[in-house]
N, C-alpha and C. Protein backbone atom coordinates (compact mmCIF):
# COMPACT_ATOMS: atom_id res chain seq x y z
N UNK A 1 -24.91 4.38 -13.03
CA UNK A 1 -24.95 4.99 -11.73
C UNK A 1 -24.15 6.29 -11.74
N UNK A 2 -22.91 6.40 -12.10
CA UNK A 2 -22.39 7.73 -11.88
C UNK A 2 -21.89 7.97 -13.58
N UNK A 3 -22.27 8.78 -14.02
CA UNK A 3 -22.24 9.58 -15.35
C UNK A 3 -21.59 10.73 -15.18
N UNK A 4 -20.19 10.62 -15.48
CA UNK A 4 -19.37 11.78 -15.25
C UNK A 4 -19.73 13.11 -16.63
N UNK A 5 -19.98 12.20 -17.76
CA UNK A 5 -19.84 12.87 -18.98
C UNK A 5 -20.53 12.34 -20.10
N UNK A 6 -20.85 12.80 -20.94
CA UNK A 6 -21.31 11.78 -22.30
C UNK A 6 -20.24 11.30 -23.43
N UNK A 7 -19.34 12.10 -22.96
CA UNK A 7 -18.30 11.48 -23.91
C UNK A 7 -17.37 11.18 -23.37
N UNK A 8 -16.26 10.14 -24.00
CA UNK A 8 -15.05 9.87 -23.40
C UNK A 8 -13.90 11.14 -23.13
N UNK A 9 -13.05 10.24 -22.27
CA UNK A 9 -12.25 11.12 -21.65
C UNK A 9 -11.37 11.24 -23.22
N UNK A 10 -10.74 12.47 -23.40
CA UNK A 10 -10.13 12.97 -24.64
C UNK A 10 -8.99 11.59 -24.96
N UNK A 11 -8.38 11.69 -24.08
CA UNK A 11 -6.95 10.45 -24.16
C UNK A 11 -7.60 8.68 -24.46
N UNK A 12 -9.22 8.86 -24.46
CA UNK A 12 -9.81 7.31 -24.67
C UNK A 12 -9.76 7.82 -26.68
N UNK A 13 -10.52 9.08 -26.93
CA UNK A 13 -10.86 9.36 -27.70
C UNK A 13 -9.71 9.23 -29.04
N UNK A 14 -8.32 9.63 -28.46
CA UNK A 14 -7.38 9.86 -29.30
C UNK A 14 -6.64 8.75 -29.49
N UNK A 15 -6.74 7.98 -28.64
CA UNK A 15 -6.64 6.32 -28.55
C UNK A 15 -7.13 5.44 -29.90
N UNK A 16 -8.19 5.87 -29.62
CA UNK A 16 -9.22 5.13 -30.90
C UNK A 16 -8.98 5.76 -32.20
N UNK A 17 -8.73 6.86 -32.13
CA UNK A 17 -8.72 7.94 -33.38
C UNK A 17 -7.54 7.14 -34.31
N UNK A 18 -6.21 6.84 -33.37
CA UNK A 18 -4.58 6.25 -33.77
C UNK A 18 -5.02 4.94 -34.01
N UNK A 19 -6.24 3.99 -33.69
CA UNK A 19 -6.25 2.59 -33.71
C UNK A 19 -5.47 1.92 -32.57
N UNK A 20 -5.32 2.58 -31.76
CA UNK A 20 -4.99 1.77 -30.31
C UNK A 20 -5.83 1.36 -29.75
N UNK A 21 -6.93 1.38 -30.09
CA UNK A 21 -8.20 0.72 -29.01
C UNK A 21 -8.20 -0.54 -28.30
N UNK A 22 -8.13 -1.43 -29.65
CA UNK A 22 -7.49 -2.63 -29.36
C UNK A 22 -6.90 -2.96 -28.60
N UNK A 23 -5.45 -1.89 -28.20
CA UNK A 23 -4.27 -2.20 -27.79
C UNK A 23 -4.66 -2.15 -26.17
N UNK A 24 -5.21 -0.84 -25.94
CA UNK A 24 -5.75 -0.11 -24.69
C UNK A 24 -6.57 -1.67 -24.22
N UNK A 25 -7.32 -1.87 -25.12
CA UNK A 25 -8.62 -2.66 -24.43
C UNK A 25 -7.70 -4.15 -23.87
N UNK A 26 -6.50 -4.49 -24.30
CA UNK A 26 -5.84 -5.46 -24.19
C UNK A 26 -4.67 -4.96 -22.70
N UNK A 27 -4.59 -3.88 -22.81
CA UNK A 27 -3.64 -3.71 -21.54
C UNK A 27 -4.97 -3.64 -20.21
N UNK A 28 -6.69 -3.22 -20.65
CA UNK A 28 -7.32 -3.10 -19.38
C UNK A 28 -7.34 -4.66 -18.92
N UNK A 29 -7.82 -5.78 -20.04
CA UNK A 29 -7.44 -7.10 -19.70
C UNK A 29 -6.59 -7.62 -18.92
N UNK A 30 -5.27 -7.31 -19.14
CA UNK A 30 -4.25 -7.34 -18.85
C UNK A 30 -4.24 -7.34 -16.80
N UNK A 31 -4.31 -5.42 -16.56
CA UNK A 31 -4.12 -4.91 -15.45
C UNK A 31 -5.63 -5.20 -14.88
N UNK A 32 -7.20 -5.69 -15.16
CA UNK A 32 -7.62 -5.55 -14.36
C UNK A 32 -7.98 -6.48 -13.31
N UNK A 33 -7.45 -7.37 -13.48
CA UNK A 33 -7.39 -8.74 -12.51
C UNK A 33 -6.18 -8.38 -11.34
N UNK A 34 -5.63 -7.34 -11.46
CA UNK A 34 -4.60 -7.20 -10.84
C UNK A 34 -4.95 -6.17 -9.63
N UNK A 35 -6.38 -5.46 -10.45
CA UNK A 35 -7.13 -4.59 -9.59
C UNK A 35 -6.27 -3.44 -8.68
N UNK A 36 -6.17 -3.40 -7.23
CA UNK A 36 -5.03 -2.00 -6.87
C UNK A 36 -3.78 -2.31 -7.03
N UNK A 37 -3.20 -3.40 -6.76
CA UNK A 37 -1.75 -3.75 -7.23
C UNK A 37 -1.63 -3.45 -8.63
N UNK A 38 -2.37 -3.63 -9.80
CA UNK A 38 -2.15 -3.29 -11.09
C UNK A 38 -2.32 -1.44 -10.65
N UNK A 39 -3.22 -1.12 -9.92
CA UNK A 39 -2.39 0.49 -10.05
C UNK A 39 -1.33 1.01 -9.51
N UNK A 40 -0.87 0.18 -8.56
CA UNK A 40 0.46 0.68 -7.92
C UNK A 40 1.44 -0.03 -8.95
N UNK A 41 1.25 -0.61 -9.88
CA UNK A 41 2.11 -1.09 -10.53
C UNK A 41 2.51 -0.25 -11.76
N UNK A 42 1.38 0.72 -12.37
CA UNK A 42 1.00 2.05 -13.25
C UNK A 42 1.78 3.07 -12.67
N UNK A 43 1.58 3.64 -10.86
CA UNK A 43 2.12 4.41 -10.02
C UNK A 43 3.42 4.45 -10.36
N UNK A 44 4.45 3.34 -10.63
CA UNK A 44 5.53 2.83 -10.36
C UNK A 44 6.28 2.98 -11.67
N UNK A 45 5.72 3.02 -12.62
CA UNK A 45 5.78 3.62 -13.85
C UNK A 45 5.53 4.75 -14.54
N UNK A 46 5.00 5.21 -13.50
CA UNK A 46 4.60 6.56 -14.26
C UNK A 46 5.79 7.83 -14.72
N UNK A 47 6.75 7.55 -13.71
CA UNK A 47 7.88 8.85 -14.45
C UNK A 47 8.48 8.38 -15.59
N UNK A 48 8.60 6.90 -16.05
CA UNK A 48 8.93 6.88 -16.92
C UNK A 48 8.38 6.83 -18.39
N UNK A 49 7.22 5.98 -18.09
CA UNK A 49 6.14 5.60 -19.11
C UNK A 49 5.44 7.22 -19.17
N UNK A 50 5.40 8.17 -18.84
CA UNK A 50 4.35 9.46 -18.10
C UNK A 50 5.22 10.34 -19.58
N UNK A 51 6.61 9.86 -20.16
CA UNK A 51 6.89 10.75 -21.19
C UNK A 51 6.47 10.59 -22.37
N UNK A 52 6.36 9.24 -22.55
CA UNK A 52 5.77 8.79 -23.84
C UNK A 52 4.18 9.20 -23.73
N UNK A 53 3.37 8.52 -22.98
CA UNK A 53 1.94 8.18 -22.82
C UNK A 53 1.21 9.36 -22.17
N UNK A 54 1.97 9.70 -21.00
CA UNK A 54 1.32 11.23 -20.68
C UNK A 54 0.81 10.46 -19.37
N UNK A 55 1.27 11.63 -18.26
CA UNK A 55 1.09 11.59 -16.82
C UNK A 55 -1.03 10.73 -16.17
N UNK A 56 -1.71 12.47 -17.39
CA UNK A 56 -2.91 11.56 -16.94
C UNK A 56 -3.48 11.05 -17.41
N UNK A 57 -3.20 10.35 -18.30
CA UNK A 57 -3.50 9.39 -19.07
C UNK A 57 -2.91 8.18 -18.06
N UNK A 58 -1.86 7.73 -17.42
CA UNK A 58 -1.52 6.78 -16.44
C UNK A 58 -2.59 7.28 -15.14
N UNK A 59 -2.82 8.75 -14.80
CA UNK A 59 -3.10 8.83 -13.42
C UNK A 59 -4.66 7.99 -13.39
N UNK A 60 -5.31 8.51 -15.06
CA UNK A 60 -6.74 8.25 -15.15
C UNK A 60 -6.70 6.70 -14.66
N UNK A 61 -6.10 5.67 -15.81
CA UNK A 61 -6.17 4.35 -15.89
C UNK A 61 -5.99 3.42 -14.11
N UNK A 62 -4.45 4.96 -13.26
CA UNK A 62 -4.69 4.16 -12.24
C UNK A 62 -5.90 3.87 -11.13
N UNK A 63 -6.22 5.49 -11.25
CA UNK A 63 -7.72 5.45 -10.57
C UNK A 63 -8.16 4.69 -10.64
N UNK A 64 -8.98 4.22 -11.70
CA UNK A 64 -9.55 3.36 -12.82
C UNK A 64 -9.51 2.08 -11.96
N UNK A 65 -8.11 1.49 -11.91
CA UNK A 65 -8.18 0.62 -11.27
C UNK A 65 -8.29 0.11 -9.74
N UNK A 66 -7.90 1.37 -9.27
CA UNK A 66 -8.19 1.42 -7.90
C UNK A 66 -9.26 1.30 -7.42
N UNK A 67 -10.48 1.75 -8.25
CA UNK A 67 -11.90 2.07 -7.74
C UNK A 67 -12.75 0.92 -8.10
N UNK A 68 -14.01 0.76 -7.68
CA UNK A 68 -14.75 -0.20 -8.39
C UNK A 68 -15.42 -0.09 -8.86
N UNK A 69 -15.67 -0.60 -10.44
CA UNK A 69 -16.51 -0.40 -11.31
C UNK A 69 -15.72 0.61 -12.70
N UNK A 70 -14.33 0.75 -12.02
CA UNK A 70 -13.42 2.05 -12.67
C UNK A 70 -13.02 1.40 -14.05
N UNK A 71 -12.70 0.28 -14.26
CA UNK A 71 -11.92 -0.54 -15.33
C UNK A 71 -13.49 -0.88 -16.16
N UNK A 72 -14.74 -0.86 -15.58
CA UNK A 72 -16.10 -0.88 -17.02
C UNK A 72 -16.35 0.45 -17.58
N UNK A 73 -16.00 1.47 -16.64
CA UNK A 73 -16.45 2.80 -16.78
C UNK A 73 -15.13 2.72 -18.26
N UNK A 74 -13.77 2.84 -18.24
CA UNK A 74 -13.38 2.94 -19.02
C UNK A 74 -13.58 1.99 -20.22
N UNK A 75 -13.80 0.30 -20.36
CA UNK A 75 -14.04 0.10 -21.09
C UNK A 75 -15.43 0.41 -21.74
N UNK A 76 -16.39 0.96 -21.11
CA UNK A 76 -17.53 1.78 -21.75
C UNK A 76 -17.54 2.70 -22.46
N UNK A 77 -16.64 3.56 -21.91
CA UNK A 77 -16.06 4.83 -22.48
C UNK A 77 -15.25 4.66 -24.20
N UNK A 78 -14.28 3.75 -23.81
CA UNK A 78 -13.53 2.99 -24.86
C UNK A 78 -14.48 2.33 -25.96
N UNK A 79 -15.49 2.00 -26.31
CA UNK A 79 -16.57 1.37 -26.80
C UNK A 79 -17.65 2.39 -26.98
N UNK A 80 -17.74 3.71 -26.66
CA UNK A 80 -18.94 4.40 -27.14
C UNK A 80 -18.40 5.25 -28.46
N UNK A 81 -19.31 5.47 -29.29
CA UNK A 81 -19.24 5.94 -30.59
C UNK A 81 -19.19 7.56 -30.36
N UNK A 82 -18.52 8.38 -30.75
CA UNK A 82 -18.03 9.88 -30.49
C UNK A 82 -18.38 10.67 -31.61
């Protein structure tokens, strides 16, 4: 339904590149049952976690979870071949 792009967002891309995919695909597990509270819970972290990981790289994921359908879009994204 909504096709932002054909490729992943750069920060999915560089994810996978390091072998974090895994890791990523285990934290969307994680936060998406938690749905908007799992993004205000990202929100809440972000000045600190935002030095290591990078601001939108948290802002993307919180969207993500805020929205619906936001947490397949990324694991789609996370799962397409680049």
């Amino acid at each position: 339904m909504e096709q932002q792009s054909s490729s992943p967002p750069v920060w999915i891309q560089q994810a996978r590149a390091r072998g974090f995919g895994h890791a990523l695909s285990v934290a969307l597990d994680v936060l998406a049952p938690l749905g908007p509270f799992g993004a205000q819970l990202v929100w809440v972290v972000q000045p600190v976690l935002g030095a290591v990981v990078g601001r939108a790289v948290l802002d993307d994921l919180a969207r993500a979870l805020e929205q619906p359908g936001g947490v397949e879009r990324l694991r789609a994204d996370l799962e397409k071949d680049s």
